[in-house]
N, C-alpha and C. Protein backbone atom coordinates (compact mmCIF):
# COMPACT_ATOMS: atom_id res chain seq x y z
N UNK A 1 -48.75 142.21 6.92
CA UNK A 1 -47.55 141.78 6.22
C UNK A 1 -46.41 141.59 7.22
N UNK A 2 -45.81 140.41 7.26
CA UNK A 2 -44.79 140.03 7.97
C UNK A 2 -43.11 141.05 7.68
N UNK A 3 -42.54 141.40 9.21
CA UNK A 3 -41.59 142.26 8.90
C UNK A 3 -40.39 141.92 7.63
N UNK A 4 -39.85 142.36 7.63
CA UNK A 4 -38.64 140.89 6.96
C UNK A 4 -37.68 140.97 7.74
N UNK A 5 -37.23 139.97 7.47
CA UNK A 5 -36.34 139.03 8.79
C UNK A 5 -35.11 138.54 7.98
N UNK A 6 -33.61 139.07 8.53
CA UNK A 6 -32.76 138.03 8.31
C UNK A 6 -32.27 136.71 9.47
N UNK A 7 -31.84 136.09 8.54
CA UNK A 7 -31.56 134.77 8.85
C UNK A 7 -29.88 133.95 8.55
N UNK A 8 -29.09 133.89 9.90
CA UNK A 8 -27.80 133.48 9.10
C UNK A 8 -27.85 132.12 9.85
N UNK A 9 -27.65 131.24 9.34
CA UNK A 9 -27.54 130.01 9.77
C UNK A 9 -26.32 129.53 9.84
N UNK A 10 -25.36 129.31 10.80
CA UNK A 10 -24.09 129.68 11.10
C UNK A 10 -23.44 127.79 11.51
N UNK A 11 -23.09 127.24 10.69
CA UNK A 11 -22.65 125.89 11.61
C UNK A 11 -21.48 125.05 11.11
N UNK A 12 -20.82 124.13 11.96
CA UNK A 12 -19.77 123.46 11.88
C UNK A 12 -19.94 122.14 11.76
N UNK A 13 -19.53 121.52 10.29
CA UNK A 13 -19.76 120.15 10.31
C UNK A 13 -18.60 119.15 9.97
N UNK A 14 -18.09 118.00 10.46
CA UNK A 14 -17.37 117.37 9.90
C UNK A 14 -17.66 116.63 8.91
N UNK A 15 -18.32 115.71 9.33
CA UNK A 15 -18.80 114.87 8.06
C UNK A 15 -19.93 114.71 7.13
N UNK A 16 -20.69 115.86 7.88
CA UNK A 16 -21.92 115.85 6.82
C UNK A 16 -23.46 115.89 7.47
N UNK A 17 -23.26 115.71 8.79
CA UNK A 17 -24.28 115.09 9.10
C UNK A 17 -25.63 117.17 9.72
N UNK A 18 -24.67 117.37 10.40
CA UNK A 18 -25.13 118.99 10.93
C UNK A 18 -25.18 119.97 9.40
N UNK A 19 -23.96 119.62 7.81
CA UNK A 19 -24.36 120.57 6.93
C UNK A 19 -25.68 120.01 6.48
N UNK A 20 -26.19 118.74 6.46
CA UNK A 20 -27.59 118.47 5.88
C UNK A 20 -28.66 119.49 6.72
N UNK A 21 -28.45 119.22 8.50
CA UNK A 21 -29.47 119.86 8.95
C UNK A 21 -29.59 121.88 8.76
N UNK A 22 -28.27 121.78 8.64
CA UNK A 22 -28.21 123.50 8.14
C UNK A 22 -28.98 123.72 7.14
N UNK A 23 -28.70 122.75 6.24
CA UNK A 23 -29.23 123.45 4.65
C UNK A 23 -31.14 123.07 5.00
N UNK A 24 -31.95 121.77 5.86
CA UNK A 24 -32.72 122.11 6.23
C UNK A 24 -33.33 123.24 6.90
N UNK A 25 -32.42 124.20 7.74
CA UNK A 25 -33.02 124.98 8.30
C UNK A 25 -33.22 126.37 7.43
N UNK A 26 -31.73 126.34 6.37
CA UNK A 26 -32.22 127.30 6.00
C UNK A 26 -33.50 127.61 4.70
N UNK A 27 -33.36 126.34 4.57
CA UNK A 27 -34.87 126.02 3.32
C UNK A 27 -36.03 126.45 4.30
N UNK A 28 -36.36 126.16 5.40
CA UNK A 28 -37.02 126.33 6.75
C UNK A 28 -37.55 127.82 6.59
N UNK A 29 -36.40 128.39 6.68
CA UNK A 29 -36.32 130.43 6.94
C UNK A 29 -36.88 130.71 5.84
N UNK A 30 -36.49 130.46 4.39
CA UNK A 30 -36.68 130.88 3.36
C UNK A 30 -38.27 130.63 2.88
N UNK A 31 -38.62 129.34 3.13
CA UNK A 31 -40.05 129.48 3.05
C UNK A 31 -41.26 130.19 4.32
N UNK A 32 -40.18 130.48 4.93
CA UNK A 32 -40.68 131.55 5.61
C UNK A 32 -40.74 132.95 5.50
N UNK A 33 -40.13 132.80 4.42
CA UNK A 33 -40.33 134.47 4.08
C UNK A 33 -38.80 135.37 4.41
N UNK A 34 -37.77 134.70 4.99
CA UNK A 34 -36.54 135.19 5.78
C UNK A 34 -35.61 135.39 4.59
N UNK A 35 -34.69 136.53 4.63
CA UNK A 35 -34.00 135.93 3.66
C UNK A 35 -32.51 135.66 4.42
N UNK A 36 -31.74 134.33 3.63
CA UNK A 36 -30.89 133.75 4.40
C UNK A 36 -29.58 133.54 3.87
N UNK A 37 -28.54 133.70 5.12
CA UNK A 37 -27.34 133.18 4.73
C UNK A 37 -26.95 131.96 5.73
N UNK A 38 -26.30 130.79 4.54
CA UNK A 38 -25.96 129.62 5.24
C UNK A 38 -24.34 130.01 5.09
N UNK A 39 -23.31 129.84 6.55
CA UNK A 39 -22.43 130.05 6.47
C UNK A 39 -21.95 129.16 7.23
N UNK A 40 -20.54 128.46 6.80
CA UNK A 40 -20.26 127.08 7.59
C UNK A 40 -18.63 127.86 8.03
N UNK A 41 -17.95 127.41 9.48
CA UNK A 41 -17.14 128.40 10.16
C UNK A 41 -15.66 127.70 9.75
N UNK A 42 -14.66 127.96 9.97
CA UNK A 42 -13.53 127.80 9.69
C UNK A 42 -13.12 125.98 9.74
N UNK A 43 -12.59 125.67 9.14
CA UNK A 43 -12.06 123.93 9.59
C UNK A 43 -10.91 124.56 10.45
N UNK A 44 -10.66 124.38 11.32
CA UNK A 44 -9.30 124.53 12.18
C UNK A 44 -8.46 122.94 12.72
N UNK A 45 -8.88 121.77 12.13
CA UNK A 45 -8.43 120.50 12.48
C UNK A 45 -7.15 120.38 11.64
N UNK A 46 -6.25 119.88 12.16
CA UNK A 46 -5.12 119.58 11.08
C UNK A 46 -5.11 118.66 10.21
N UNK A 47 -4.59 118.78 8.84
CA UNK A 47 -4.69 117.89 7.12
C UNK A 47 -4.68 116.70 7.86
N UNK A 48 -3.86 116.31 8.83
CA UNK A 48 -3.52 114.67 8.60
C UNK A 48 -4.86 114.22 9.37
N UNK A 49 -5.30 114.83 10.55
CA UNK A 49 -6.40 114.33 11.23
C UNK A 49 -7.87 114.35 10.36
N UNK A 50 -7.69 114.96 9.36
CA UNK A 50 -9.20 115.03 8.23
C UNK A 50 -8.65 114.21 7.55
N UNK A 51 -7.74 113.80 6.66
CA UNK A 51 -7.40 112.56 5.91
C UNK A 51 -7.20 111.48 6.25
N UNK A 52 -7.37 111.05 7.90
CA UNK A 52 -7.57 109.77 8.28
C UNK A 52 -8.84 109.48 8.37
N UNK A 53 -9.59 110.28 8.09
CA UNK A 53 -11.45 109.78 8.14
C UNK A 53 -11.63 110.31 6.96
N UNK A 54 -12.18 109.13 5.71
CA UNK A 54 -12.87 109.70 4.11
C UNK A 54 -13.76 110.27 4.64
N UNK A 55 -14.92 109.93 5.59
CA UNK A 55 -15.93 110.93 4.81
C UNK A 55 -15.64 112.63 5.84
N UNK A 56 -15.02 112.51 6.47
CA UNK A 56 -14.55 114.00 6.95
C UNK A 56 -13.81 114.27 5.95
N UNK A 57 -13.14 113.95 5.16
CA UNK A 57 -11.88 114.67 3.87
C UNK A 57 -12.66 115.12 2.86
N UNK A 58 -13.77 114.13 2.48
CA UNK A 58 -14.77 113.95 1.36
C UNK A 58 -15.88 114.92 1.65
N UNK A 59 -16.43 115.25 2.89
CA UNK A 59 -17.25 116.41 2.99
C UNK A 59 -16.67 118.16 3.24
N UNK A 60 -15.09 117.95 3.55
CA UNK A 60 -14.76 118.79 3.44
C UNK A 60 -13.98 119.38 1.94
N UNK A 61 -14.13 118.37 0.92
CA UNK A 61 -14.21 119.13 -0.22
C UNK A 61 -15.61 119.22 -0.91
N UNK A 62 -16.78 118.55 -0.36
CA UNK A 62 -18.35 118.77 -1.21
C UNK A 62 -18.67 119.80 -0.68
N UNK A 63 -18.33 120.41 0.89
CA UNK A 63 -18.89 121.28 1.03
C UNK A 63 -17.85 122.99 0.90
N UNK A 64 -17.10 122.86 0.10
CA UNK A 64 -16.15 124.11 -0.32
C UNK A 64 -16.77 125.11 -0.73
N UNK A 65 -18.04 125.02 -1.72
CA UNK A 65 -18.30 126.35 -2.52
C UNK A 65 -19.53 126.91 -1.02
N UNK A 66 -19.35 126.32 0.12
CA UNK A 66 -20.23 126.87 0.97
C UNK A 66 -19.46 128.31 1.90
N UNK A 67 -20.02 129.18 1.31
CA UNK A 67 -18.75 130.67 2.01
C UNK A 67 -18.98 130.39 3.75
N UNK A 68 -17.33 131.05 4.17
CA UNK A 68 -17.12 131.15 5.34
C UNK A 68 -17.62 132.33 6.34
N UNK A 69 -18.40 131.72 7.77
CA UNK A 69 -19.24 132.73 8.45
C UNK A 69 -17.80 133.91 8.32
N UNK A 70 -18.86 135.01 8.88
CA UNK A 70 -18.07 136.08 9.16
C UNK A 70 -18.90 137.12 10.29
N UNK A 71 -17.78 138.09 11.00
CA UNK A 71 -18.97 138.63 11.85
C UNK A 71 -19.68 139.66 10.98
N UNK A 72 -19.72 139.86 10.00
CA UNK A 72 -20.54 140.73 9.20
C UNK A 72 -21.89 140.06 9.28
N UNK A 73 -21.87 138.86 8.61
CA UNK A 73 -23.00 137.86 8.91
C UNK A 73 -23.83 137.48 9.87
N UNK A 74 -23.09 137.80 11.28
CA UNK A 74 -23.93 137.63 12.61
C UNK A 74 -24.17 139.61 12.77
N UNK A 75 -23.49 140.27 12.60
CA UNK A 75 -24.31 141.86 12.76
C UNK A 75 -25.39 141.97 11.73
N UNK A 76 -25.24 141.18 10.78
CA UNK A 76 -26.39 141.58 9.31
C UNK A 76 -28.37 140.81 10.05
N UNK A 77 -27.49 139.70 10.75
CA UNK A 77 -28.80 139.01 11.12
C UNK A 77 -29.56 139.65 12.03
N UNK A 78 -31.24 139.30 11.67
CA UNK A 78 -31.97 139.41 12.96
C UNK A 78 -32.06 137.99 14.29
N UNK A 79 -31.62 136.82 13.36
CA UNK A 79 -32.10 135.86 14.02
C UNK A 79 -30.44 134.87 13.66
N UNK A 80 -30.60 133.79 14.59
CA UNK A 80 -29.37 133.46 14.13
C UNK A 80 -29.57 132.16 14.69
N UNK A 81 -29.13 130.74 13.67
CA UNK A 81 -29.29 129.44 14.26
C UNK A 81 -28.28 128.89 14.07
N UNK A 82 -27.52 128.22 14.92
CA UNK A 82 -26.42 127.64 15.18
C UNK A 82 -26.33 126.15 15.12
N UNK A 83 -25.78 125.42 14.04
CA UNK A 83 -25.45 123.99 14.12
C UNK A 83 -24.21 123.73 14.45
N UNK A 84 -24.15 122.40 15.19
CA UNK A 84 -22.59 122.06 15.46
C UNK A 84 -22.48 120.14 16.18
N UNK A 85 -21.83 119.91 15.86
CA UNK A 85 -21.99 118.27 16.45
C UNK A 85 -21.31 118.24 17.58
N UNK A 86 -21.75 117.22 18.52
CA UNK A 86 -21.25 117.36 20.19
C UNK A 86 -19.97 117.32 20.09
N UNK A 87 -19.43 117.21 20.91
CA UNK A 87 -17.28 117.11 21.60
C UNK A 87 -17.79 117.10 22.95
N UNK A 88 -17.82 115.63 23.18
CA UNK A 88 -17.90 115.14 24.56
C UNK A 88 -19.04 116.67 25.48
N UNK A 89 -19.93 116.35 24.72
CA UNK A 89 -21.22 117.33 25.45
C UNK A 89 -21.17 118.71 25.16
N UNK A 90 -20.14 119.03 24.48
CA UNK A 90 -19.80 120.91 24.17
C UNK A 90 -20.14 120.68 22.50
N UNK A 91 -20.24 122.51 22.27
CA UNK A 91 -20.08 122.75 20.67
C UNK A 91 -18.46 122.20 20.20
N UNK A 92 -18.76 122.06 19.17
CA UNK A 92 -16.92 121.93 18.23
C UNK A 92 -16.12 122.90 18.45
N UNK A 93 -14.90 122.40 18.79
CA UNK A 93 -14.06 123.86 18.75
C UNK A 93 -13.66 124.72 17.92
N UNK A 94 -14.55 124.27 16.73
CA UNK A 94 -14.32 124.83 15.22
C UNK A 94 -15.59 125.98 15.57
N UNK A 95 -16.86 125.86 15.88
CA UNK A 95 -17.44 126.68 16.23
C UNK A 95 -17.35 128.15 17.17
N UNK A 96 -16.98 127.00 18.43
CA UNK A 96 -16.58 128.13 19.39
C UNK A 96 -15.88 129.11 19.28
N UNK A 97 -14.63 128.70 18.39
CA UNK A 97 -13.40 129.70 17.57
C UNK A 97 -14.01 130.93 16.96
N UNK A 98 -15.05 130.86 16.46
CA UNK A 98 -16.04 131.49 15.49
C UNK A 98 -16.30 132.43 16.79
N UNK A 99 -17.57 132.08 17.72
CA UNK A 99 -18.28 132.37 18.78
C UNK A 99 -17.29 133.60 19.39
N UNK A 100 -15.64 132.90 19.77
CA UNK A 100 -14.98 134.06 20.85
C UNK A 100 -13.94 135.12 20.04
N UNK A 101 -14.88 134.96 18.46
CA UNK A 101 -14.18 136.41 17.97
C UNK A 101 -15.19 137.04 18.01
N UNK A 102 -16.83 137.12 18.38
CA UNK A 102 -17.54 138.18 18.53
C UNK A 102 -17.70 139.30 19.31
N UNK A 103 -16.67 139.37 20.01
CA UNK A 103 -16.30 140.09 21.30
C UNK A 103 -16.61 141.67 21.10
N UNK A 104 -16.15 141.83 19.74
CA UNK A 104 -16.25 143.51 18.98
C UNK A 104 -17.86 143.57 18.85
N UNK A 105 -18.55 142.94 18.53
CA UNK A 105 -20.05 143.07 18.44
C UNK A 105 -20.78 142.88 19.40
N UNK A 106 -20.41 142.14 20.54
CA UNK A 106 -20.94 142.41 21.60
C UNK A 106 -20.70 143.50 22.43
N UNK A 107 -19.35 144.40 22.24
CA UNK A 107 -18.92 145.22 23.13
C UNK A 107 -20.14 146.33 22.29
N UNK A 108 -20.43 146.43 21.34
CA UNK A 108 -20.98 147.37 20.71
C UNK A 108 -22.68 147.41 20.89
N UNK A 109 -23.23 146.15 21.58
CA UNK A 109 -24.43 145.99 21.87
C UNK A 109 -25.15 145.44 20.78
N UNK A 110 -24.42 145.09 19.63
CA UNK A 110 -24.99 144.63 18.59
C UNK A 110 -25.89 143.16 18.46
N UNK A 111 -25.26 142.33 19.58
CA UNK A 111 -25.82 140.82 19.28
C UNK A 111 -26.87 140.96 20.80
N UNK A 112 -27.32 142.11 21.60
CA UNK A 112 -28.38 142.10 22.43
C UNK A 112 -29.44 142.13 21.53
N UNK A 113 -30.90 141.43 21.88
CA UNK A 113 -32.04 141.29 21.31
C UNK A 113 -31.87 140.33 20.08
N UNK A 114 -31.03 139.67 19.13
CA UNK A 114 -31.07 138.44 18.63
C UNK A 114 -32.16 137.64 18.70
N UNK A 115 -32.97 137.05 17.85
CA UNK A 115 -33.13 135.63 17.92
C UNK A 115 -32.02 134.26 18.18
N UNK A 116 -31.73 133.99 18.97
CA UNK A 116 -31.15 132.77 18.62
C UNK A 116 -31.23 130.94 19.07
N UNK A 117 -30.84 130.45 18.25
CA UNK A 117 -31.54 129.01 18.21
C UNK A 117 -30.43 127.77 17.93
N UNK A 118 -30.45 126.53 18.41
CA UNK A 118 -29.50 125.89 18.05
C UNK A 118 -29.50 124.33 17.77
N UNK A 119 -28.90 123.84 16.61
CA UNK A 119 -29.47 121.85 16.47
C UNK A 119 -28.06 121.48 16.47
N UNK A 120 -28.35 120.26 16.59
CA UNK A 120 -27.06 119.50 17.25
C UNK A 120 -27.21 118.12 15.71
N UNK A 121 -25.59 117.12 16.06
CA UNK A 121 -25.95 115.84 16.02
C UNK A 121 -24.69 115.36 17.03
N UNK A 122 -25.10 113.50 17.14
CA UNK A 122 -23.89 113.28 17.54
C UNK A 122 -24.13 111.64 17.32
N UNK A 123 -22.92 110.63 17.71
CA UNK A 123 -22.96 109.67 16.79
C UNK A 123 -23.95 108.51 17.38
N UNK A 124 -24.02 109.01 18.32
CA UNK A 124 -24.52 108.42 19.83
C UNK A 124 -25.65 108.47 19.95
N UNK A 125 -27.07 108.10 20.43
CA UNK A 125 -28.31 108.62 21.05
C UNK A 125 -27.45 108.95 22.69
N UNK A 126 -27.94 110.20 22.36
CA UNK A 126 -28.10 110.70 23.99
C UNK A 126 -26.66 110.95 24.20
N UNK A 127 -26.04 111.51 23.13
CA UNK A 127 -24.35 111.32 22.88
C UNK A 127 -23.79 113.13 23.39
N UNK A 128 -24.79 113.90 24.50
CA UNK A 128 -24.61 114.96 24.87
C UNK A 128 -24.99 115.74 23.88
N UNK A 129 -26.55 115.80 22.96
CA UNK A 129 -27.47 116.34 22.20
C UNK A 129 -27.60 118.06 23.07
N UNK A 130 -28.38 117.22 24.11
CA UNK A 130 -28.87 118.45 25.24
C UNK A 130 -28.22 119.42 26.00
N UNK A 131 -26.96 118.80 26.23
CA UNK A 131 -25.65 119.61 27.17
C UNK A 131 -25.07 120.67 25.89
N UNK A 132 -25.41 120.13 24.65
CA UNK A 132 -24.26 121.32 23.65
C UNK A 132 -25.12 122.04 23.42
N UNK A 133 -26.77 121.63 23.02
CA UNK A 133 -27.20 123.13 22.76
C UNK A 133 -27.37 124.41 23.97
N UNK A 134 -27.66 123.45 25.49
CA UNK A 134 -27.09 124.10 26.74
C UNK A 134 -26.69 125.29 26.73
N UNK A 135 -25.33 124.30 25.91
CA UNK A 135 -23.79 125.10 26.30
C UNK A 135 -23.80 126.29 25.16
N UNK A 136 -24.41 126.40 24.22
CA UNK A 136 -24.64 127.56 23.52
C UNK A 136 -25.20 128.53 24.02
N UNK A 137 -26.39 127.82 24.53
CA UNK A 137 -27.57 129.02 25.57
C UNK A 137 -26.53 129.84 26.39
N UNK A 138 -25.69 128.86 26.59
CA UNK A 138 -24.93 129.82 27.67
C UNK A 138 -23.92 131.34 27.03
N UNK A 139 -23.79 131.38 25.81
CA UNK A 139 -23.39 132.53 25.08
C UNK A 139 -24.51 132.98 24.56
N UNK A 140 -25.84 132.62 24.27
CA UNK A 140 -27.04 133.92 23.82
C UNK A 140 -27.41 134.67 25.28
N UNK A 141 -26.94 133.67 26.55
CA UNK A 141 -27.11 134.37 27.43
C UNK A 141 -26.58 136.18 27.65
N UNK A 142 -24.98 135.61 27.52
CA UNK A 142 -24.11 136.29 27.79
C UNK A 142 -24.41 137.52 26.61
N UNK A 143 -24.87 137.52 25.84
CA UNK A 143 -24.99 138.16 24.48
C UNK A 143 -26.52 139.21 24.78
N UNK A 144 -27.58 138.82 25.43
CA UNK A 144 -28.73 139.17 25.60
C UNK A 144 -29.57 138.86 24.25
N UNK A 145 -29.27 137.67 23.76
CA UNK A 145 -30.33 137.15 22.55
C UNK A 145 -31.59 136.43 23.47
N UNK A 146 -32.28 136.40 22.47
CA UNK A 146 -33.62 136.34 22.89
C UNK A 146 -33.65 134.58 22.42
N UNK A 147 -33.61 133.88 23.43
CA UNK A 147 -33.40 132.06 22.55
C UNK A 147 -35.17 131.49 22.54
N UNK A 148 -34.91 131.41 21.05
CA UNK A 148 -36.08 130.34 21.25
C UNK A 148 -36.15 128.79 20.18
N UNK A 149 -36.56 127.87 21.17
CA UNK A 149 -35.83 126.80 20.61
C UNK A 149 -37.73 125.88 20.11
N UNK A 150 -37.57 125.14 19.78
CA UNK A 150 -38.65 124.27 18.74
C UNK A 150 -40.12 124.35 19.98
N UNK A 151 -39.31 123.67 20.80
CA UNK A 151 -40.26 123.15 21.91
C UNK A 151 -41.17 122.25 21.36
N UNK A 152 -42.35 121.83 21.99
CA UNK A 152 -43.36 120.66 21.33
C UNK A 152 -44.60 121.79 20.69
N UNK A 153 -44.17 122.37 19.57
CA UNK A 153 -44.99 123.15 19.01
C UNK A 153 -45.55 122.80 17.44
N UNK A 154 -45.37 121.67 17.07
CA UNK A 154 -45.13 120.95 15.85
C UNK A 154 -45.07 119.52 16.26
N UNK A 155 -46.44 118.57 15.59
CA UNK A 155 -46.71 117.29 15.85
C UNK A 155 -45.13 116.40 15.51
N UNK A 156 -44.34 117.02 14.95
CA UNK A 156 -42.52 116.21 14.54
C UNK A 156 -41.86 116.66 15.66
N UNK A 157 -41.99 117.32 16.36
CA UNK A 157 -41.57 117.41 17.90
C UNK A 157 -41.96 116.32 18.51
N UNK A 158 -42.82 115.24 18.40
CA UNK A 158 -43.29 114.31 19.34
C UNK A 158 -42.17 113.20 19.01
N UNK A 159 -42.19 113.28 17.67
CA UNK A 159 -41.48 111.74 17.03
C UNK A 159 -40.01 111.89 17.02
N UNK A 160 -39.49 113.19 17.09
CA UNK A 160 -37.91 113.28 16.94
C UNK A 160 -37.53 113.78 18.48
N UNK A 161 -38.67 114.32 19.42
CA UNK A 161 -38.11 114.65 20.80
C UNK A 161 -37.26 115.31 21.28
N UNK A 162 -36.63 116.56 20.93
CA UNK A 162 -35.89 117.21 21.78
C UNK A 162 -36.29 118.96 21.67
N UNK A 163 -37.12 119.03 22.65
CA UNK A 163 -37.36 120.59 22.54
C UNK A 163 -36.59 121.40 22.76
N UNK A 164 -35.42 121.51 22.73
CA UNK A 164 -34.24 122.28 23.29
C UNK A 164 -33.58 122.63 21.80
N UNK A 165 -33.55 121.96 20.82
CA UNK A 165 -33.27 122.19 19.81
C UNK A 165 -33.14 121.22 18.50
N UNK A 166 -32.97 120.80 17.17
CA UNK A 166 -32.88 120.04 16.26
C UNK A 166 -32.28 118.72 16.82
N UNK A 167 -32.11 117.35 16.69
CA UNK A 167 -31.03 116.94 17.23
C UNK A 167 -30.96 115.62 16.19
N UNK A 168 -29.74 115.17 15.69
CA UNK A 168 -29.56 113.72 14.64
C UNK A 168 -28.37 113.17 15.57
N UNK A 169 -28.82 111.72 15.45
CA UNK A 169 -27.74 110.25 15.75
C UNK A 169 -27.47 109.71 14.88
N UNK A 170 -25.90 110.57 14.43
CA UNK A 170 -25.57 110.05 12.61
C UNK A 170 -25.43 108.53 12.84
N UNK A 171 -25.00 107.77 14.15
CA UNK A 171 -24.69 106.40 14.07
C UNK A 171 -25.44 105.69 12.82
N UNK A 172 -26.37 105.49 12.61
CA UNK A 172 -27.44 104.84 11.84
C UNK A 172 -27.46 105.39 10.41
N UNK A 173 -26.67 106.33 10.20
CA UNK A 173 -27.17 106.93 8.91
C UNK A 173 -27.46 108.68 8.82
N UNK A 174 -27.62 108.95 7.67
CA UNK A 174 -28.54 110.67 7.31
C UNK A 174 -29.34 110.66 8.34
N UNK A 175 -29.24 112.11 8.60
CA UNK A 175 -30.85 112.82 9.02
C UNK A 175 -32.24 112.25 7.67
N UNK A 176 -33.08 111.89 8.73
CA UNK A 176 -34.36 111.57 7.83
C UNK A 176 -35.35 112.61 7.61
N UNK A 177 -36.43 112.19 6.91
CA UNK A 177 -37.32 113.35 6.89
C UNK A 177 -37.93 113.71 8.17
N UNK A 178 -37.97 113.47 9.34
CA UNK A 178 -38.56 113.55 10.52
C UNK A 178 -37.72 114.78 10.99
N UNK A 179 -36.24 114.65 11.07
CA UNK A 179 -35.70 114.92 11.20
C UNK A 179 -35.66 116.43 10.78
N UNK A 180 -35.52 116.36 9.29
CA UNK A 180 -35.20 117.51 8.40
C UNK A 180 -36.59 118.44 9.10
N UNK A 181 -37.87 117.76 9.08
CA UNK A 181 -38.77 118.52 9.45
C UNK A 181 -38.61 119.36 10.44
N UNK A 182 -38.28 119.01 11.83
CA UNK A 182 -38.10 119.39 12.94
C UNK A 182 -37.34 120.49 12.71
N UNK A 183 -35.94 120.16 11.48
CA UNK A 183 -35.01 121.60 11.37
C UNK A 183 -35.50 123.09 10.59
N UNK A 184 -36.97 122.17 10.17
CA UNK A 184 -37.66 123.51 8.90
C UNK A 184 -38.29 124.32 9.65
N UNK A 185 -39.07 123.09 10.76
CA UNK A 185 -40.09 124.01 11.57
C UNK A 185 -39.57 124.82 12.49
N UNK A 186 -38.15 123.97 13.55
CA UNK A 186 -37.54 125.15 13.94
C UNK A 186 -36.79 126.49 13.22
N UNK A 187 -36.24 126.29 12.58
CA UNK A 187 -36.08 128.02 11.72
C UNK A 187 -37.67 128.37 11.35
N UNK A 188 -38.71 128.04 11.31
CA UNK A 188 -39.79 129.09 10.56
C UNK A 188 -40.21 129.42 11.61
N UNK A 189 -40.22 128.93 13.12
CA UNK A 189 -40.40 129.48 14.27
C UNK A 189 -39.43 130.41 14.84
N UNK A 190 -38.68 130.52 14.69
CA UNK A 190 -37.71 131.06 14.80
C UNK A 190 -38.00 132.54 13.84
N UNK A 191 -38.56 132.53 12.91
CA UNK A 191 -38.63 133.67 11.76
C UNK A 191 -39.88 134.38 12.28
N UNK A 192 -40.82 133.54 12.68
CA UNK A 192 -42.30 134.23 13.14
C UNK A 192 -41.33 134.78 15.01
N UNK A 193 -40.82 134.41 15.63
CA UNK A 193 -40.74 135.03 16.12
C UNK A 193 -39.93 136.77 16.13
N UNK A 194 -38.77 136.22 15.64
CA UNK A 194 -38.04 137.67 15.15
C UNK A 194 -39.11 138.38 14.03
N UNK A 195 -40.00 138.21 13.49
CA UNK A 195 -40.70 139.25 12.82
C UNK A 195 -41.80 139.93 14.13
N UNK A 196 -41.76 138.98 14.58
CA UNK A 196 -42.96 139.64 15.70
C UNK A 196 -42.33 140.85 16.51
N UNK A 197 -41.09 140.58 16.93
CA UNK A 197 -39.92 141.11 17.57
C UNK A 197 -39.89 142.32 16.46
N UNK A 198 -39.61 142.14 15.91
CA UNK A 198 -39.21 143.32 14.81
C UNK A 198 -40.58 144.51 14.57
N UNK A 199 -42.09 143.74 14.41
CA UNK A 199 -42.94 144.40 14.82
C UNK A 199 -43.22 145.44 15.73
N UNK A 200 -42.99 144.62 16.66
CA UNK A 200 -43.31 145.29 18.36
C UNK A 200 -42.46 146.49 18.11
N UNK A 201 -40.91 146.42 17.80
CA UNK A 201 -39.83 147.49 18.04
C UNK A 201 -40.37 148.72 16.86
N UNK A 202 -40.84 148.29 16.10
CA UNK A 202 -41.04 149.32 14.96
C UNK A 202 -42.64 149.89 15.39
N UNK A 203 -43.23 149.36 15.98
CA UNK A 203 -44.51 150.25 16.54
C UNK A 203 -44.30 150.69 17.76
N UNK A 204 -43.49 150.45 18.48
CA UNK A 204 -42.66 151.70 19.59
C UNK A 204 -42.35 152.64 19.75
């Protein structure tokens, strides 16, 4: 019997395109057996700069009844997957904001041993996909989470290509089903691993 595993799926979206792949991942966890919280992080952009783009104004009222992360939510998790759309090759600064209040949970040793994992979009192919989930690695580093990302472990790894983590080019449209796949299989990999993890520590 598989340990049980939480799962907070933690991400920042403007227009829609990263909350689709969230809510894929966390359908992902859940049929994995995880149980999950989807938590989307603060808007910190100012009114006038979201009301000059509809569908940034328009997804930021469809996605309202979605509750705001908290660090309760990243201490509650075993595993933790991070969405966020590029900013010139980095996470959003709506994210990061999130990221450099964990300071109290790391001082406490709490976010060492983590699962953690991360999908991107951006509007662009090749619009700095690879550099932002990178640039995350570079705080599970700092954190001592344990990262594990899709890799080519799943025949939808071949057709969507980025083993480093989830990745969509809203230019064209929604995430497709190729797409969504890649975000299911990474969270259920992600769940088999933190249960395994969770195994090992409990027969120690």
């Amino acid at each position: 019997m598989m340990e049980p595993v939480n799962v907070a799926v933690i991400y920042y979206s403007a227009t829609g395109s990263v909350h689709t792949l969230a809510q894929a991942a966390a359908e992902g966890a859940q049929k994995a057996g995880a149980t999950v919280r989807l938590r989307k992080v603060r808007e910190l952009a100012p009114p006038q700069a979201i009301e000059a783009n509809p569908a940034w104004a328009k997804h930021l009222k469809d996605s309202a009844d979605i509750t705001e992360a908290g660090l309760d939510d990243l201490g509650w998790a075993d595993a933790v997957l991070f969405g966020t759309p590029t900013r010139f090759g980095n996470p959003a600064s709506q994210l990061r904001a999130f990221i450099e209040t964990t300071g109290p949970l790391w001082a406490q040793g709490r976010l060492a041993g983590k699962v953690c994992s991360a999908f991107t979009a951006s509007n662009t192919a090749h619009g700095g996909q690879e550099s932002t989930i990178l640039a995350l690695s570079n705080t599970f580093y700092h954190w001592g989470g344990v990262i594990v990302p899709p890799g080519y472990t799943d025949p939808v790894q071949f057709k969507t290509g980025n083993p480093y983590g989830t990745s969509h080019t809203a230019g064209p449209g929604a995430p497709g089903e190729d797409t969504l796949h890649s975000a299911r299989h990474q969270a259920r990999r992600v769940v088999e691993i933190a249960a395994a993890l969770k195994a090992g520590r409990a027969a120690a």
